[in-house]
N, C-alpha and C. Protein backbone atom coordinates (compact mmCIF):
# COMPACT_ATOMS: atom_id res chain seq x y z
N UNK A 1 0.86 -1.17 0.00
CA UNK A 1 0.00 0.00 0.00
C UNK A 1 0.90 1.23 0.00
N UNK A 2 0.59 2.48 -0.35
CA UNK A 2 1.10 3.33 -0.81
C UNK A 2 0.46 4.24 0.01
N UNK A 3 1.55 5.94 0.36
CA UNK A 3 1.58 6.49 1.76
C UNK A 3 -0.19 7.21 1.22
N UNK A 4 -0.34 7.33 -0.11
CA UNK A 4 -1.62 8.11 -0.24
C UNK A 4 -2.77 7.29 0.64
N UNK A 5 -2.71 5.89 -0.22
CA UNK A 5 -3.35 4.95 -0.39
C UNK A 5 -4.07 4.61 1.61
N UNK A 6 -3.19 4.66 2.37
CA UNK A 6 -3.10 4.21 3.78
C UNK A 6 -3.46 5.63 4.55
N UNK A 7 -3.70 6.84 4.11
CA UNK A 7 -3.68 7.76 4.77
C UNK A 7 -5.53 7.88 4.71
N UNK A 8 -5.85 7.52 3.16
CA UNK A 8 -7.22 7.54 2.83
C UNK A 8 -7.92 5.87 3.84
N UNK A 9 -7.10 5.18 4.53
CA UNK A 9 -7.84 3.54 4.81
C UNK A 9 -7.55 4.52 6.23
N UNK A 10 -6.72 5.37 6.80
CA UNK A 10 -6.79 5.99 7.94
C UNK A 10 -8.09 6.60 8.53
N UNK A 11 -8.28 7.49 7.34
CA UNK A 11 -9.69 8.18 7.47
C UNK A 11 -10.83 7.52 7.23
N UNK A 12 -10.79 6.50 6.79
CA UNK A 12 -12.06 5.66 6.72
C UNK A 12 -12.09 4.62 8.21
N UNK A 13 -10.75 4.38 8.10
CA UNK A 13 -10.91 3.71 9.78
C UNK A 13 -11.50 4.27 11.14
N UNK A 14 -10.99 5.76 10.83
CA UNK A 14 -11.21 6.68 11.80
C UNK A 14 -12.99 7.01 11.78
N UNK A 15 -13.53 7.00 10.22
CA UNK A 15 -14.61 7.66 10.27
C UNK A 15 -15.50 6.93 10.79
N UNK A 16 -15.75 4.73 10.66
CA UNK A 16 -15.95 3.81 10.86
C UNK A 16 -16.23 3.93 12.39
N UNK A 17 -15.39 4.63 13.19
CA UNK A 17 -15.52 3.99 14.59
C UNK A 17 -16.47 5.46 14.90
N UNK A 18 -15.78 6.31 14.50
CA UNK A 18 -16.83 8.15 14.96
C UNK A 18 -18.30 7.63 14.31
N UNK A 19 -19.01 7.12 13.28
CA UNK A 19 -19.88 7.01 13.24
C UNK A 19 -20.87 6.60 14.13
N UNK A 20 -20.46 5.32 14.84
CA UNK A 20 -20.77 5.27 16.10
C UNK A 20 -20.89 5.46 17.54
N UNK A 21 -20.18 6.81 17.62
CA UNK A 21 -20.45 7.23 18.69
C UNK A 21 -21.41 8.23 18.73
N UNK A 22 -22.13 8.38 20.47
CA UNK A 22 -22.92 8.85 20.21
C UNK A 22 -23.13 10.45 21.32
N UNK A 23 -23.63 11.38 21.09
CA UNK A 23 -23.68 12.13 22.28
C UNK A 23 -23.56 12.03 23.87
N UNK A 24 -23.92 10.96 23.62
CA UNK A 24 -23.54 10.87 25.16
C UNK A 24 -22.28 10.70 25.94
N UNK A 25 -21.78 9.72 24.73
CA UNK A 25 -20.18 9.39 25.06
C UNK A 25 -19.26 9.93 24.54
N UNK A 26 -19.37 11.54 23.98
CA UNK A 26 -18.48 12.42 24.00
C UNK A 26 -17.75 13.20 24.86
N UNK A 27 -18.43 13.21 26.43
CA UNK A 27 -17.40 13.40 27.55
C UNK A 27 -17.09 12.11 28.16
N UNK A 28 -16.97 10.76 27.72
CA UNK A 28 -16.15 9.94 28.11
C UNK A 28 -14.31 9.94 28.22
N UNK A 29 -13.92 9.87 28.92
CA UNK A 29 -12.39 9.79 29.25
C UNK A 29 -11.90 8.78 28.21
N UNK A 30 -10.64 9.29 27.34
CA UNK A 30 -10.34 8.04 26.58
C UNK A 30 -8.84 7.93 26.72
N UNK A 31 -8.18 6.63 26.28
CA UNK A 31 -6.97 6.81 26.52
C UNK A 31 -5.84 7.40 26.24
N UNK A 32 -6.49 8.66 25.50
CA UNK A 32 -4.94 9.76 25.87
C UNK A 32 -5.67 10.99 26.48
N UNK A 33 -4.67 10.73 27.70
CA UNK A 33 -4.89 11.05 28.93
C UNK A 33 -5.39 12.52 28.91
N UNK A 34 -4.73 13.55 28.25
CA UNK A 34 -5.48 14.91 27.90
C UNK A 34 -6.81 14.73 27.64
N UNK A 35 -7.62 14.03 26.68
CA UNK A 35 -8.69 14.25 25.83
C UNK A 35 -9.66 13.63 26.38
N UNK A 36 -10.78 13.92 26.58
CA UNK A 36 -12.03 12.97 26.26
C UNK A 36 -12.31 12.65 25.08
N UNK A 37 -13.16 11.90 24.66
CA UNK A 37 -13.63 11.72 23.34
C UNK A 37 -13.74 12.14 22.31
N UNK A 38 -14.48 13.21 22.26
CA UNK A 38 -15.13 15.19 21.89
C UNK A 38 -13.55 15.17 21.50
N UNK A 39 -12.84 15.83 22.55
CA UNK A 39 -11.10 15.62 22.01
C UNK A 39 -10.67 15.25 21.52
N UNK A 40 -10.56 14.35 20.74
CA UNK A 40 -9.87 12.93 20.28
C UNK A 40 -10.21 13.40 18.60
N UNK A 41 -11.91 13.41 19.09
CA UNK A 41 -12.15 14.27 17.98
C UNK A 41 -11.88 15.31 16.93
N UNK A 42 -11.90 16.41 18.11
CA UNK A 42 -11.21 18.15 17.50
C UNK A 42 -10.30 17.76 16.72
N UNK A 43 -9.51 16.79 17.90
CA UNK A 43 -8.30 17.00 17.56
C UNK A 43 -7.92 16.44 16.04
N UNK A 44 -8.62 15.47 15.75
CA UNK A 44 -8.23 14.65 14.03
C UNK A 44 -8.71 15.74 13.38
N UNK A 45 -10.33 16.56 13.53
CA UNK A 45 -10.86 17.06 12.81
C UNK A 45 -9.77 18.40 12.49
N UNK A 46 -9.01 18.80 13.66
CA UNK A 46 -8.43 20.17 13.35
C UNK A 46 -6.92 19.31 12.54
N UNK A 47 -6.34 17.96 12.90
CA UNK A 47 -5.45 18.30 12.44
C UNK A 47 -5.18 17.73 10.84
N UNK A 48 -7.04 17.05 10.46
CA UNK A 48 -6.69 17.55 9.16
C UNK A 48 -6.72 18.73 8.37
N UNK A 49 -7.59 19.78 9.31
CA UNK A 49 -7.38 20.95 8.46
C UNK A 49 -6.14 21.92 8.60
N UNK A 50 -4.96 21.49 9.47
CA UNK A 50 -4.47 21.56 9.75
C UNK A 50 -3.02 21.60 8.65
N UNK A 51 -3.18 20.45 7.80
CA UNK A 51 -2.76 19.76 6.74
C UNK A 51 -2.71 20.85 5.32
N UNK A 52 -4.28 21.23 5.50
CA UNK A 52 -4.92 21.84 4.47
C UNK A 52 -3.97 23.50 4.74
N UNK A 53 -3.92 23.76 5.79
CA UNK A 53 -3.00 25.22 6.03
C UNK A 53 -1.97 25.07 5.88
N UNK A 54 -1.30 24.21 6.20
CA UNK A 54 0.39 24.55 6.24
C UNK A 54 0.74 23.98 5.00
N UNK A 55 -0.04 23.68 3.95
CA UNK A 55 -0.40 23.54 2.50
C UNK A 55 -0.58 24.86 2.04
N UNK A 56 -1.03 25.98 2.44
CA UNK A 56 -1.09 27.23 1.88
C UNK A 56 -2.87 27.33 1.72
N UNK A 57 -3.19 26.44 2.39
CA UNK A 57 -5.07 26.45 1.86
C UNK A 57 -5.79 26.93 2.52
N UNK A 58 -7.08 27.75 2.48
CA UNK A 58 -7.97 27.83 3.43
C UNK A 58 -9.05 26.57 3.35
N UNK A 59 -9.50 26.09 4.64
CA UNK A 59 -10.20 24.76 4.95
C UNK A 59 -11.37 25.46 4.44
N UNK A 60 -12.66 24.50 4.32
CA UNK A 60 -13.61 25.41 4.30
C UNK A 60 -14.35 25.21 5.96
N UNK A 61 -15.33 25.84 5.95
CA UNK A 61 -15.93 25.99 7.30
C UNK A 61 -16.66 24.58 7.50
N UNK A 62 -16.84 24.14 8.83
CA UNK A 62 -16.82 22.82 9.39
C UNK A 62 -18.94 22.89 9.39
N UNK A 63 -19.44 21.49 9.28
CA UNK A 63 -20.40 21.58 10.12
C UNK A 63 -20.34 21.13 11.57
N UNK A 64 -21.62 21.16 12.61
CA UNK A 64 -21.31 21.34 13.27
C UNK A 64 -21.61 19.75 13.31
N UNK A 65 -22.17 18.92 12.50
CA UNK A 65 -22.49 17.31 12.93
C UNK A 65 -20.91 17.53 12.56
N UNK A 66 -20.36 16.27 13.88
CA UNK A 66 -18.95 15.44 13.80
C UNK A 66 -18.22 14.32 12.51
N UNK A 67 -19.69 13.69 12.23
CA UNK A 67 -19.13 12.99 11.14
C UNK A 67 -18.85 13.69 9.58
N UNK A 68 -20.26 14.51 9.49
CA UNK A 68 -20.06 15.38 8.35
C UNK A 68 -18.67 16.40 8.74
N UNK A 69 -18.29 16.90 9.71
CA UNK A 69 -17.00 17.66 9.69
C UNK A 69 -15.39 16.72 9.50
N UNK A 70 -15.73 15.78 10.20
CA UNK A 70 -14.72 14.69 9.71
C UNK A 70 -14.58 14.24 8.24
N UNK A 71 -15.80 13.68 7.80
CA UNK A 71 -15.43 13.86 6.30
C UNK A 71 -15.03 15.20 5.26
N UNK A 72 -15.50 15.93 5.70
CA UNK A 72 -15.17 17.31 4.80
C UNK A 72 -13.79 17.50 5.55
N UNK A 73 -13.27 17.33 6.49
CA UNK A 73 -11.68 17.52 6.93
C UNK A 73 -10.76 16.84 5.89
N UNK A 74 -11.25 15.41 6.07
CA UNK A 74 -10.97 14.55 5.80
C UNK A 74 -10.67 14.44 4.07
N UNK A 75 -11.19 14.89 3.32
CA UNK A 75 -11.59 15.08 2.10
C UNK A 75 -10.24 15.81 1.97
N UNK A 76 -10.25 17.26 2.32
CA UNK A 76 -9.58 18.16 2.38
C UNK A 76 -8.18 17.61 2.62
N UNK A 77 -7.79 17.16 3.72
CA UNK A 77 -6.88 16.75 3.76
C UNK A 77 -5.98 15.39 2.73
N UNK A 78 -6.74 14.86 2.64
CA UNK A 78 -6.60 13.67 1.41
C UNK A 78 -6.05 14.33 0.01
N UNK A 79 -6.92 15.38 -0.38
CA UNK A 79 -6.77 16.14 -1.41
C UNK A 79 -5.26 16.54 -1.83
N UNK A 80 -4.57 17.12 -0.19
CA UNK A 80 -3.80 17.76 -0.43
C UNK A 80 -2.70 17.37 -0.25
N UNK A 81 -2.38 15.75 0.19
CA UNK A 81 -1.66 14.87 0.24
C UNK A 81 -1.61 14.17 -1.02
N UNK A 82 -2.92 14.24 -1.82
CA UNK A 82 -2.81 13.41 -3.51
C UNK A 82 -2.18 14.39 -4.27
N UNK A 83 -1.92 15.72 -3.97
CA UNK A 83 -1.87 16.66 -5.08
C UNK A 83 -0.63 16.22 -5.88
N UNK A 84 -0.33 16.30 -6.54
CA UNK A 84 1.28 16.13 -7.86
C UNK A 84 2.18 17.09 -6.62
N UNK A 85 2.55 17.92 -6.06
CA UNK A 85 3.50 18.00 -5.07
C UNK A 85 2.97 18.01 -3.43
N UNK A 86 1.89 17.05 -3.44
CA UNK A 86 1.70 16.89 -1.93
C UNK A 86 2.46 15.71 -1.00
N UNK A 87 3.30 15.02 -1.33
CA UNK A 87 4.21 14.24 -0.56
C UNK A 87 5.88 15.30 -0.92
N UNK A 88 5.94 15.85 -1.66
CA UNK A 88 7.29 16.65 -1.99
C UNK A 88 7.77 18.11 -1.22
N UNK A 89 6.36 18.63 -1.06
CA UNK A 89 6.43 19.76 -0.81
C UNK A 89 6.95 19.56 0.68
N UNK A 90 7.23 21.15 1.42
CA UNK A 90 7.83 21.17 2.71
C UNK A 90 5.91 21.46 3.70
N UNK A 91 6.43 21.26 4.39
CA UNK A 91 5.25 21.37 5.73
C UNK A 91 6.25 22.05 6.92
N UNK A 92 5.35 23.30 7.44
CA UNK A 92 6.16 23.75 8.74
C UNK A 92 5.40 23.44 9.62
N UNK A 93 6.16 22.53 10.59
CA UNK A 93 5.30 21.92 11.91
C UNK A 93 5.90 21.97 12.93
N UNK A 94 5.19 22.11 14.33
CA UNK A 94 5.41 22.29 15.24
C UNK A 94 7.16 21.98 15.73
N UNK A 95 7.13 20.26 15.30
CA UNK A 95 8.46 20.25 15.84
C UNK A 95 9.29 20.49 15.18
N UNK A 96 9.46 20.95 13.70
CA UNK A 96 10.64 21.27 12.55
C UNK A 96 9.18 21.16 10.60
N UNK A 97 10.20 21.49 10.40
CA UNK A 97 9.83 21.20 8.83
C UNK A 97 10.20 19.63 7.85
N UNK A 98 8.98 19.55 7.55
CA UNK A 98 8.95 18.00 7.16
C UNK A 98 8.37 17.71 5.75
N UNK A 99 8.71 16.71 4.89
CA UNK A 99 8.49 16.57 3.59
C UNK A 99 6.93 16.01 3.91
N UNK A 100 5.75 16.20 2.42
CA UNK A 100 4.14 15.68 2.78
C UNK A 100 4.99 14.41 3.06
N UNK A 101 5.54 13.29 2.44
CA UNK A 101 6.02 11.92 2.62
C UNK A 101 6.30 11.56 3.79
N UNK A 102 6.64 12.69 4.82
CA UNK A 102 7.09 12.22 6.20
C UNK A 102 5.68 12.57 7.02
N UNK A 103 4.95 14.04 6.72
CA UNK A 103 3.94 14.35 7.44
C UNK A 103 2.70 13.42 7.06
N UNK A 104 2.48 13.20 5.76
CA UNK A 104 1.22 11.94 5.64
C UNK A 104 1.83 10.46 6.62
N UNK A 105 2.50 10.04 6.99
CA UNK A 105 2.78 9.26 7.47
C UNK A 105 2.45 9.30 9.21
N UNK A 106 3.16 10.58 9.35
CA UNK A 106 2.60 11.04 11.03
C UNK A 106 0.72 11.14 11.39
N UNK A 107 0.35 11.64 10.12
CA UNK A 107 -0.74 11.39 9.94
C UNK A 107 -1.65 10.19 9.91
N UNK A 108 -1.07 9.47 9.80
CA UNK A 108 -2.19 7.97 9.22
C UNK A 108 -2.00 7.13 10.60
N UNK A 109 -0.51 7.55 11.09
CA UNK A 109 -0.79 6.81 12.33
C UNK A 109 -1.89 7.68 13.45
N UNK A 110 -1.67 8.68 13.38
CA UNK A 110 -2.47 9.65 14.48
C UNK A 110 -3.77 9.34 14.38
N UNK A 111 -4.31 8.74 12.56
CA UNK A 111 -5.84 8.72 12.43
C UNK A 111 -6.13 6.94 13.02
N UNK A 112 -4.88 6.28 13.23
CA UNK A 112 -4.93 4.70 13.20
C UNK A 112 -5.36 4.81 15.07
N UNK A 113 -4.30 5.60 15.61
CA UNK A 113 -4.34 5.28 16.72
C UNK A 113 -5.51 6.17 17.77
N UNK A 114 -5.83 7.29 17.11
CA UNK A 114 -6.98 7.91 17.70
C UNK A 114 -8.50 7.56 17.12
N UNK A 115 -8.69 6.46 16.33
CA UNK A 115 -9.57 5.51 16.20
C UNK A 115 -9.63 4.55 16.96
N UNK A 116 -8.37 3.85 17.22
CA UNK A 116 -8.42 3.17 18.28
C UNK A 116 -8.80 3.78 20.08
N UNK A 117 -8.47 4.61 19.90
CA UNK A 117 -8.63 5.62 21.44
C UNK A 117 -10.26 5.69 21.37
N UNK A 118 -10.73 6.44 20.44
CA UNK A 118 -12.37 6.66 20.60
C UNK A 118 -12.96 4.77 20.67
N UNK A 119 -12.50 4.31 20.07
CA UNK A 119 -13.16 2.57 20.18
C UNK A 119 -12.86 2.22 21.56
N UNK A 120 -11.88 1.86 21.93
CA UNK A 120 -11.01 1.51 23.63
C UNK A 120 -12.96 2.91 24.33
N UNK A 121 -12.45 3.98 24.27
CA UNK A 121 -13.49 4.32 25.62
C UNK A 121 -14.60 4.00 24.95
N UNK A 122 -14.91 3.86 24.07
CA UNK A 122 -16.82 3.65 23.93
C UNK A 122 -17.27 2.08 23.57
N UNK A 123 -16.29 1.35 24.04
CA UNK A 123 -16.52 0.20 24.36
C UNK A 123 -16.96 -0.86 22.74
N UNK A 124 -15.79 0.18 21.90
CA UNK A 124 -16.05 -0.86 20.25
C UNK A 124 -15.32 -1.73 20.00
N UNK A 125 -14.79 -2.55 19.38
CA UNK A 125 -13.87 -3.13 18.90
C UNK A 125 -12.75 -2.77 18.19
N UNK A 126 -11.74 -3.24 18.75
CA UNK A 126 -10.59 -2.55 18.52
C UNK A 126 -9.64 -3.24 17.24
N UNK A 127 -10.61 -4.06 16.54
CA UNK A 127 -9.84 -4.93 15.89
C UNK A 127 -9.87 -4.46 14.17
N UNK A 128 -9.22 -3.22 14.28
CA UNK A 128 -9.10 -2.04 13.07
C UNK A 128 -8.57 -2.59 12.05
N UNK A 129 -8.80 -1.88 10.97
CA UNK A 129 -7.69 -3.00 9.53
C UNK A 129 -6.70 -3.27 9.92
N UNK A 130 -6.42 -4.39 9.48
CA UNK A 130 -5.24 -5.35 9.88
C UNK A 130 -3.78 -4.96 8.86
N UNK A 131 -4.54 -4.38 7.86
CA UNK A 131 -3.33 -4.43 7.12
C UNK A 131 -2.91 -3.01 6.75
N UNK A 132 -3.87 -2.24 7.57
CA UNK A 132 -3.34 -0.51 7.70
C UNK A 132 -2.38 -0.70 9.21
N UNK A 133 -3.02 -1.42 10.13
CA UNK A 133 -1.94 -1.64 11.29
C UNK A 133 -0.78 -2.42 10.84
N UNK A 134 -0.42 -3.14 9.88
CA UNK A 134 0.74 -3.63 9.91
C UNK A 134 1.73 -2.51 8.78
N UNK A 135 0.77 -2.00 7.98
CA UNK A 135 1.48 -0.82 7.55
C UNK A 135 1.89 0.44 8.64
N UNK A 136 1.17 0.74 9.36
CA UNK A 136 1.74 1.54 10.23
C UNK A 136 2.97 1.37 11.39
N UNK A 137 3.20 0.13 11.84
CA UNK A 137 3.81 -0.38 13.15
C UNK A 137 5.12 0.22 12.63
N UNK A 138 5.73 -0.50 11.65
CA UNK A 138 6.70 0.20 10.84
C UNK A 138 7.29 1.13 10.95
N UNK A 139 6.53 2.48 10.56
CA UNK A 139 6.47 3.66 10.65
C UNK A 139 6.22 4.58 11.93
N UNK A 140 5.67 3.59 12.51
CA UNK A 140 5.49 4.38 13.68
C UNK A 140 7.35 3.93 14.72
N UNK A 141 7.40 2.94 14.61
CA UNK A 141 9.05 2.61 14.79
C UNK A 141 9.80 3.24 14.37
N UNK A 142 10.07 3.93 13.21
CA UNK A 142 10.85 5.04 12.34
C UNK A 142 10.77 5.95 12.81
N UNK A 143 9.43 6.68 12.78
CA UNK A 143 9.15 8.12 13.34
C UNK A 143 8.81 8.72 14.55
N UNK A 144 8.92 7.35 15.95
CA UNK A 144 8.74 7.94 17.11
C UNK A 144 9.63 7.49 18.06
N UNK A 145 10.75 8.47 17.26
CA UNK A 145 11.69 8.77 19.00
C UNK A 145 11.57 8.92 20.13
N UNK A 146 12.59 9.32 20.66
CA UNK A 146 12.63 9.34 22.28
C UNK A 146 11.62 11.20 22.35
N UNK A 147 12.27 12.01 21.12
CA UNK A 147 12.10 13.30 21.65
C UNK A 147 10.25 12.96 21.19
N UNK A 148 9.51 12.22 21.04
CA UNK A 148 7.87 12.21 20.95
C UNK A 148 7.49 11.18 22.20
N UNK A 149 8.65 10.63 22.84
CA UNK A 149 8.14 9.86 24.28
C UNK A 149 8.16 10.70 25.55
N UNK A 150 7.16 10.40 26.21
CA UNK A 150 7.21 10.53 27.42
C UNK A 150 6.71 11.78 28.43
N UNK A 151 6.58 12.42 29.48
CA UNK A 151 5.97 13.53 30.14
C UNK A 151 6.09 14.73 29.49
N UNK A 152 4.66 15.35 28.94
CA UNK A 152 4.38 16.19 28.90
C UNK A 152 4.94 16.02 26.51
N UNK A 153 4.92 14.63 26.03
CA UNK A 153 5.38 14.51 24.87
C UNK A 153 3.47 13.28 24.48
N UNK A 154 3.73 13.69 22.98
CA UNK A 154 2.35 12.81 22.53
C UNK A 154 2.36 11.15 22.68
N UNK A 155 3.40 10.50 23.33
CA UNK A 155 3.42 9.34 22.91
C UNK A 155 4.16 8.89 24.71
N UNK A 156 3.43 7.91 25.62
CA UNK A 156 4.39 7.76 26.88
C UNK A 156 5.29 6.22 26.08
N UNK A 157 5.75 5.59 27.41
CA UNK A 157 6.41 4.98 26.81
C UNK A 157 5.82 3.20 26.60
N UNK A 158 6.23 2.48 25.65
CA UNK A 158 5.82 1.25 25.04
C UNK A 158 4.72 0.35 26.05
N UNK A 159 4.07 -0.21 26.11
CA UNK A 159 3.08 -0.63 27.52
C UNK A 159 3.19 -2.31 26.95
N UNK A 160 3.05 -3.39 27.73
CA UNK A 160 2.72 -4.49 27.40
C UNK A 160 1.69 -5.30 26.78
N UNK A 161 1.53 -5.85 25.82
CA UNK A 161 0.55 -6.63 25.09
C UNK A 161 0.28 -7.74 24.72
N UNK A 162 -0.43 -8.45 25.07
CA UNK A 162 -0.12 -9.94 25.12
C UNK A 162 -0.47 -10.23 23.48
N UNK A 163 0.62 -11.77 23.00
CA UNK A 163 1.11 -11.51 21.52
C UNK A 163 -0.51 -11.81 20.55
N UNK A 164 -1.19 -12.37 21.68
CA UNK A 164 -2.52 -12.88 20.50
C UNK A 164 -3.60 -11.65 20.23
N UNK A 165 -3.01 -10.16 20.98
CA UNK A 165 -4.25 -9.07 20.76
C UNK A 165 -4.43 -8.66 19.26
N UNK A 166 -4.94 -7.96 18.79
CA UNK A 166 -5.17 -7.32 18.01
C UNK A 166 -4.37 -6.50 17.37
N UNK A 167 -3.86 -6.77 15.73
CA UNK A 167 -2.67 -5.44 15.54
C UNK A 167 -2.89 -4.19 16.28
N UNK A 168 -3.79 -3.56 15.93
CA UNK A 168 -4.68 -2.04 16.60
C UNK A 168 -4.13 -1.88 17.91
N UNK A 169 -4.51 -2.98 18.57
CA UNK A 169 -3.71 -3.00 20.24
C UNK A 169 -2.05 -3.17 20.27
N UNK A 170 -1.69 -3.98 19.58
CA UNK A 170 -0.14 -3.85 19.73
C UNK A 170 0.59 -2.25 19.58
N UNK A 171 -0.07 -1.94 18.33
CA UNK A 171 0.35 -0.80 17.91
C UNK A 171 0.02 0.08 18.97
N UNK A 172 -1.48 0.16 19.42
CA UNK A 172 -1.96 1.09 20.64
C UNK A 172 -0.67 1.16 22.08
N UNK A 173 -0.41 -0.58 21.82
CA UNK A 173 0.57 -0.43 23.14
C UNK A 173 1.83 0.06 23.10
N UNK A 174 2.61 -0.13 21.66
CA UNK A 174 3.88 0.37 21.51
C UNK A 174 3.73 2.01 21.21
N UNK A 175 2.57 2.33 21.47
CA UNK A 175 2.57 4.17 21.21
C UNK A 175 2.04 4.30 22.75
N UNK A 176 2.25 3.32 23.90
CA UNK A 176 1.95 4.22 25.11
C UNK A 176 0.34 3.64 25.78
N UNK A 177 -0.15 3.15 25.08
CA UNK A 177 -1.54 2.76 25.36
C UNK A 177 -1.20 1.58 26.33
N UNK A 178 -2.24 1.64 27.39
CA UNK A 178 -2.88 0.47 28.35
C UNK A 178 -3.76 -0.26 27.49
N UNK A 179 -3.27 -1.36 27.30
CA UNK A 179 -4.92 -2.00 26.02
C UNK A 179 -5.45 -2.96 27.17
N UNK A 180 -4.79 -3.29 28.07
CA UNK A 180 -5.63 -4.29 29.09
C UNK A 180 -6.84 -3.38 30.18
């Protein structure tokens, strides 16, 4: 699979589990530890438009239903990762400047593993594509150093998983997640 290809099975993974949640369990606590649910949320929803800016784009305006704003993020962001220089171009981000090829990648895991976070608290199944998690484990090994581990960083450190769980969970655990 190809970095476009896995970024678009990201957002469908992601959108798969948000479909089912429901108002009520948007102030549920989920497992990254900042966010509730609602959070978990913003947070994909802003940081695909997120994508769309430091692309030079204006997003367009969100609705206020979650799934319809996720897909129109989502869209947006996809777009601008397919473009003929959207893996080439530079991206200025928080922690340095990064090629789309390195930032779609940070991306697909963020949409892999904060799908898994909203599933873990609202009590779904965590047993996410199998073969977007084995594309990601990879990558997420490559791209998360020490300086993205640990207090007061997006990722704590590796947690235990017993070998018969779920890719989704392994991966959940080597980015810091309690899956038990």
């Amino acid at each position: 699979m190809d970095d476009v290809e896995a970024h678009q099975r990201g957002q469908e993974v992601f959108a798969a589990v948000l479909v089912t949640v429901t108002p009520s369990q948007l102030a549920l606590p989920s497992p990254c530890a900042d966010w509730d649910v609602r959070g978990v949320i913003d947070h994909v929803i802003g940081g695909n438009q997120l994508v769309q800016k430091r692309a030079g784009r204006t997003p367009p305006a969100l609705p206020e239903d979650l799934v319809a704003a996720h897909a129109l993020s989502a869209r947006g962001a996809q777009e601008t990762f397919a473009a003929p220089d959207g893996l080439t171009r530079m991206f200025e981000l928080p922690f340095g400047t990064v090629s789309g090829a390195r930032f779609i990648g940070f991306r697909t895991i963020d949409l892999l593993i904060h799908a898994w976070d909203i599933a873990k608290a609202t009590a779904q199944s965590t047993d996410l594509d199998h073969d977007l998690c084995d594309y990601a484990r990879p990558a997420a090994e490559e791209r998360m150093g020490p300086n993205f581990r640990g207090e007061g960083r997006p990722f704590g450190p590796e947690q235990p998983c017993p070998p018969d769980c779920f890719p989704a969970d392994q991966l959940a655990a080597y980015l810091g997640r309690a899956v038990s």
